[in-house]
Protein backbone atom coordinates (compact mmCIF):
# COMPACT_ATOMS: atom_id res chain seq x y z
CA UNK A 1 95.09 33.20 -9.06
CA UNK A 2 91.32 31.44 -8.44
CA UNK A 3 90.42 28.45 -10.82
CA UNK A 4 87.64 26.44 -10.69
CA UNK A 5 87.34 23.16 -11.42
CA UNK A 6 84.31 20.64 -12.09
CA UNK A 7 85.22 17.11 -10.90
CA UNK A 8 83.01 13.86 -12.05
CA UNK A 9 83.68 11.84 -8.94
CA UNK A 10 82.35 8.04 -8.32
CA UNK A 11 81.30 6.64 -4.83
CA UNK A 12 79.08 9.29 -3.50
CA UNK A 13 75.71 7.80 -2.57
CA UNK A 14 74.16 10.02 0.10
CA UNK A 15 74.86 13.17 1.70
CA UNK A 16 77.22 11.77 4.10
CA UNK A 17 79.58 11.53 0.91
CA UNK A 18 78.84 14.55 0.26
CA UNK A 19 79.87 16.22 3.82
CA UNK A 20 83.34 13.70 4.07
CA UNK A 21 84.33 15.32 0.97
CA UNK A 22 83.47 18.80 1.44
CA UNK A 23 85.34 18.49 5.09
CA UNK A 24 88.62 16.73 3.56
CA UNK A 25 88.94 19.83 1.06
CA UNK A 26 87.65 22.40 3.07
CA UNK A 27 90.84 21.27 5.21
CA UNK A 28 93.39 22.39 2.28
CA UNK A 29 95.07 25.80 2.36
CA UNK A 30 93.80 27.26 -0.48
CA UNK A 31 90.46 25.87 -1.35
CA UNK A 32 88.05 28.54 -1.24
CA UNK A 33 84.20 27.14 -1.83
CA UNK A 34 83.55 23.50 -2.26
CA UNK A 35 79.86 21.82 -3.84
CA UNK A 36 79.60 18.05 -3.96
CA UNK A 37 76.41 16.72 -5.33
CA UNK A 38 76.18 12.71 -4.66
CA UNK A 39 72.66 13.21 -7.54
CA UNK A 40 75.56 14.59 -10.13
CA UNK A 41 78.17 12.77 -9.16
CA UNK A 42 80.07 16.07 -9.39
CA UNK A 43 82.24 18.22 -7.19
CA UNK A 44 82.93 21.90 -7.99
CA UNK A 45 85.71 23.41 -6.32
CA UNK A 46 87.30 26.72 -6.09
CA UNK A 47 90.56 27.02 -5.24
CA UNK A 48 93.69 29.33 -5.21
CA UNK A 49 96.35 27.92 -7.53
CA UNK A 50 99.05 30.00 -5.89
CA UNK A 51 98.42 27.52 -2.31
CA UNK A 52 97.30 24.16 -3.41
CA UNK A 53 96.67 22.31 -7.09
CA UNK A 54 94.41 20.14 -9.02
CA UNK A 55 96.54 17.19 -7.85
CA UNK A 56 96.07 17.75 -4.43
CA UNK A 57 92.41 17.89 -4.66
CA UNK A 58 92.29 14.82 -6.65
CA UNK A 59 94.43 13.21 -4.43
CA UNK A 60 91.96 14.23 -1.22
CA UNK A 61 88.89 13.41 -3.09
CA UNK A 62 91.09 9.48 -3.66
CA UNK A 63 92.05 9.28 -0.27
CA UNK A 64 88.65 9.55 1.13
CA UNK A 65 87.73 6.75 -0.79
CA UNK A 66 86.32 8.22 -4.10
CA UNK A 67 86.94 7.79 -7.78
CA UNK A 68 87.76 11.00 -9.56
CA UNK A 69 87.23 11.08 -13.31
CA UNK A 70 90.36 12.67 -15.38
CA UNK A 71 88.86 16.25 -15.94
């Protein structure tokens, strides 16, 4: 089953943000598309829910250093 999720995330301040997140979930099994804007403070990501969940992603986006909003 796809979901998509729209993540206010803290921390981002250029495009290098951007690209760490984008790598660290691109990496999961199970996340299929992944848009962080550093502007928006925002990630969108679509992801299978049958391979990986919300937590992981949140937990990613943490570990690389970022502040995830509760969505």
């Amino acid at each position: 089953m796809t979901e998509s999720v729209s993540l206010t995330v803290t921390g981002m301040k250029c495009g290098g943000c951007e690209t760490n997140i984008t790598s660290k979930l691109e990496a999961i099994e199970g996340v299929l598309s992944v848009n962080a804007s550093s502007k928006n403070n925002e990630v969108n990501v679509e992801f299978d829910a049958e391979k990986t969940s919300l937590d992981v992603i949140t937990n990613a986006i943490a570990g690389a250093g970022f502040t995830v909003e509760a969505p």
